[in-house]
Protein backbone atom coordinates (compact mmCIF):
# COMPACT_ATOMS: atom_id res chain seq x y z
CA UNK A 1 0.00 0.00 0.00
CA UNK A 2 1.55 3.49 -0.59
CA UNK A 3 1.51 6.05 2.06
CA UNK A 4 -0.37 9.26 2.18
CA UNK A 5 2.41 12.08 2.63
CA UNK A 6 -0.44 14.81 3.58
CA UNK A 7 0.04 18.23 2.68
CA UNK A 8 -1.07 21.27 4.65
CA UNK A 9 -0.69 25.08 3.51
CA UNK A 10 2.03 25.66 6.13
CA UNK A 11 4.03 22.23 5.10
CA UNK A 12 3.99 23.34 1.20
CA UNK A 13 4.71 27.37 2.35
CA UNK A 14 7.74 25.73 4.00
CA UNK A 15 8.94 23.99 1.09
CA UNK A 16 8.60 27.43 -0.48
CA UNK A 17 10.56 29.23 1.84
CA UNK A 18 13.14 26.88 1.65
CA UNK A 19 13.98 27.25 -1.78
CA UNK A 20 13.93 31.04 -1.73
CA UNK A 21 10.68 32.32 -2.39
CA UNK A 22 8.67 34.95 -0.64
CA UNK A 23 5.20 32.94 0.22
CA UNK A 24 1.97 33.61 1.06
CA UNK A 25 -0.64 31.92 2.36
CA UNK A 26 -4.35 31.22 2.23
CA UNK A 27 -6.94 28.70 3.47
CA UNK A 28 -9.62 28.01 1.33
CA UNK A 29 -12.45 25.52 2.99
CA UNK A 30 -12.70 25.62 6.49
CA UNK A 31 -14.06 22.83 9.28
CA UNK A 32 -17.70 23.60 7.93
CA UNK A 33 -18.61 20.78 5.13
CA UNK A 34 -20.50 23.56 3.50
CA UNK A 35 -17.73 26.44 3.34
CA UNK A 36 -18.30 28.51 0.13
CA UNK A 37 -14.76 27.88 -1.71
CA UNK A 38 -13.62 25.10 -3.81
CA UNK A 39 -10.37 24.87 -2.46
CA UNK A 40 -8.66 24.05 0.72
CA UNK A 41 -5.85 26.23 0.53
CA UNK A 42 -3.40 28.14 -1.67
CA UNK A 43 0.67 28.86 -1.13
CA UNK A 44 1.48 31.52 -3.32
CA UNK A 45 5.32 32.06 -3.79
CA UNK A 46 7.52 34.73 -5.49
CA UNK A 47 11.26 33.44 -6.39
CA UNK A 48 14.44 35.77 -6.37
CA UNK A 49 14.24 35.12 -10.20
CA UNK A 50 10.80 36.48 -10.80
CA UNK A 51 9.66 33.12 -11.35
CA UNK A 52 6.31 32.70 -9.64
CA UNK A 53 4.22 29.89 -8.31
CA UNK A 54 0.60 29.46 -7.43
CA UNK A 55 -0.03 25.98 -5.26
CA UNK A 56 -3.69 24.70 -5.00
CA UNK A 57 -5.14 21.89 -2.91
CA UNK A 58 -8.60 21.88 -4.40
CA UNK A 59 -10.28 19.35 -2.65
CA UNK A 60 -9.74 17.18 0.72
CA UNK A 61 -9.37 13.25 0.39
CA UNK A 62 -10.99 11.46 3.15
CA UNK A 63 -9.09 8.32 4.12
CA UNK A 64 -9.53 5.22 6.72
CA UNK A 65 -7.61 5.77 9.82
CA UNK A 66 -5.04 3.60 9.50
CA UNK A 67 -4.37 5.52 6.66
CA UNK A 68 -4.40 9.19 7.70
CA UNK A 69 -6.53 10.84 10.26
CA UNK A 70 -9.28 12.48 8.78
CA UNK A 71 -9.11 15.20 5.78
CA UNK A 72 -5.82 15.14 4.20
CA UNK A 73 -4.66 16.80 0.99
CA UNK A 74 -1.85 14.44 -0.53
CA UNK A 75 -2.08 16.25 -3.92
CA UNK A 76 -1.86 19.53 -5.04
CA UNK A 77 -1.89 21.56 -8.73
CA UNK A 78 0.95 24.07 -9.09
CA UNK A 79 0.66 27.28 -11.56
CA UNK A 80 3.46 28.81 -13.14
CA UNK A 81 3.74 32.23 -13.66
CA UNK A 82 6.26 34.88 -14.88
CA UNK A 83 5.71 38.50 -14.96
CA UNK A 84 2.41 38.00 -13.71
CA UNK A 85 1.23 35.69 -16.53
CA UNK A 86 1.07 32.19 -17.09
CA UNK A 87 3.74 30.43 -18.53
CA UNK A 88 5.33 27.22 -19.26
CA UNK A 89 9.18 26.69 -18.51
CA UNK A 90 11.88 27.14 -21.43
CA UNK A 91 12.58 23.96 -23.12
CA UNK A 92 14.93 21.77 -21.64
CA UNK A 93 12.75 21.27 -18.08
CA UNK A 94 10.93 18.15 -16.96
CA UNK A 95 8.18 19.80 -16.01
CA UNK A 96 5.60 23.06 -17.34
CA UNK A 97 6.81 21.71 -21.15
CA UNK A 98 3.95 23.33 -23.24
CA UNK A 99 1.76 23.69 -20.36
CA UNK A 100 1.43 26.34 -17.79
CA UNK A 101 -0.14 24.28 -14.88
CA UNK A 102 1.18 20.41 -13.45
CA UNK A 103 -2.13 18.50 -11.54
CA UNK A 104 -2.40 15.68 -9.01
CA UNK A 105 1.55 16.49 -7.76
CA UNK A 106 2.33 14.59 -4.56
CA UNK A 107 4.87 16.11 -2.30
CA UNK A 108 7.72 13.93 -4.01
CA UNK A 109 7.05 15.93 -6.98
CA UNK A 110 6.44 19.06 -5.98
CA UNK A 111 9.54 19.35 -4.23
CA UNK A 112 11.28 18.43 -7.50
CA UNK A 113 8.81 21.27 -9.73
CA UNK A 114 10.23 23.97 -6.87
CA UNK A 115 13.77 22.76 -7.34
CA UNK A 116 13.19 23.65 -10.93
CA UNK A 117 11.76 26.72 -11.11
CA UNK A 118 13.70 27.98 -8.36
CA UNK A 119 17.24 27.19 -10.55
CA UNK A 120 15.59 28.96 -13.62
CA UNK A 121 17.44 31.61 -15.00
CA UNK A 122 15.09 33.78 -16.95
CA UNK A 123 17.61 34.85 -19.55
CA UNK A 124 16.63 31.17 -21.34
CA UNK A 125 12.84 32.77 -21.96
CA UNK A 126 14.44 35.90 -24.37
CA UNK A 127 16.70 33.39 -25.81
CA UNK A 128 13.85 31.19 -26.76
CA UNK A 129 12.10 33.44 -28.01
CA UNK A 130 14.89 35.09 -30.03
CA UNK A 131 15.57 31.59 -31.98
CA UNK A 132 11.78 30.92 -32.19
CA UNK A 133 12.14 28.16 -30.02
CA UNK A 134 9.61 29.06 -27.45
C-alpha cells in the first residue's frame, strides 16, 4: 500500500521558503462541510528570479484511519507564472513543457517542480524566443 504524505498550507509554504521564495498563504475551505470555496488552501510564492508559483489543494481526500486521520490533501496543482502571466518553462525542463499548470503532484514531486523553477534563469525565456524556439 503506498503512504499518504499529507500536505497542509504551512508544510507546502515551507517547502517554499526553503527554496527562496517569498510565500503567502491562504486557506480556502474551512471545518464547515459547507464552506463557500472550492479549495482548501493556496501557497502563493515569489522566487528571487521572478519566477512565480501558485499551489492549489482543491479538494480534501478522506481516508480510513489507519491511513491518515481524517481530511488530508496528498495532492496539489501548481501554476506557473512569470511577470504576472502564465507560462510554461523554457525547453529543456521536466516539467511546465507546453503547459502552464502540473495537476495531481504529490509532495515527491512538488519538491522536484520547486527545485526547478527555483534554478531557472530567466535569460533562457528571451533566448527562446529570439531563436523561435519558445
Amino acid at each position: 500500500m503506498d503512504t499518504c504524505s499529507a500536505m497542509t498550507a504551512e508544510s507546502v509554504g515551507e517547502i517554499l521558503q526553503a527554496a527562496g521564495a517569498e510565500v503567502m498563504i491562504r486557506s480556502g475551505r474551512s471545518d464547515s462541510y459547507s464552506a463557500p470555496r472550492e479549495f482548501s488552501f493556496e501557497v502563493k510564492a515569489l522566487f528571487p528570479n521572478g519566477m512565480a508559483m501558485n499551489v492549489v489543494a482543491r479538494q480534501f481526500n478522506y481516508r480510513d484511519p489507519w491511513e491518515a486521520t481524517g481530511r488530508v490533501n496528498d495532492l496539489v496543482d501548481a501554476m506557473l507564472l512569470r511577470d504576472g502571466t502564465l507560462t510554461p518553462l523554457p525547453k529543456g525542463f521536466p516539467w511546465f513543457q507546453g503547459i502552464d499548470e502540473e495537476c495531481g503532484l504529490n509532495e515527491k514531486q512538488l519538491r522536484e517542480i520547486v527545485e526547478c523553477v527555483r534554478k531557472v534563469n530567466v535569460k533562457l525565456y528571451l533566448l527562446q524566443e529570439m531563436t523561435g524556439d519558445f
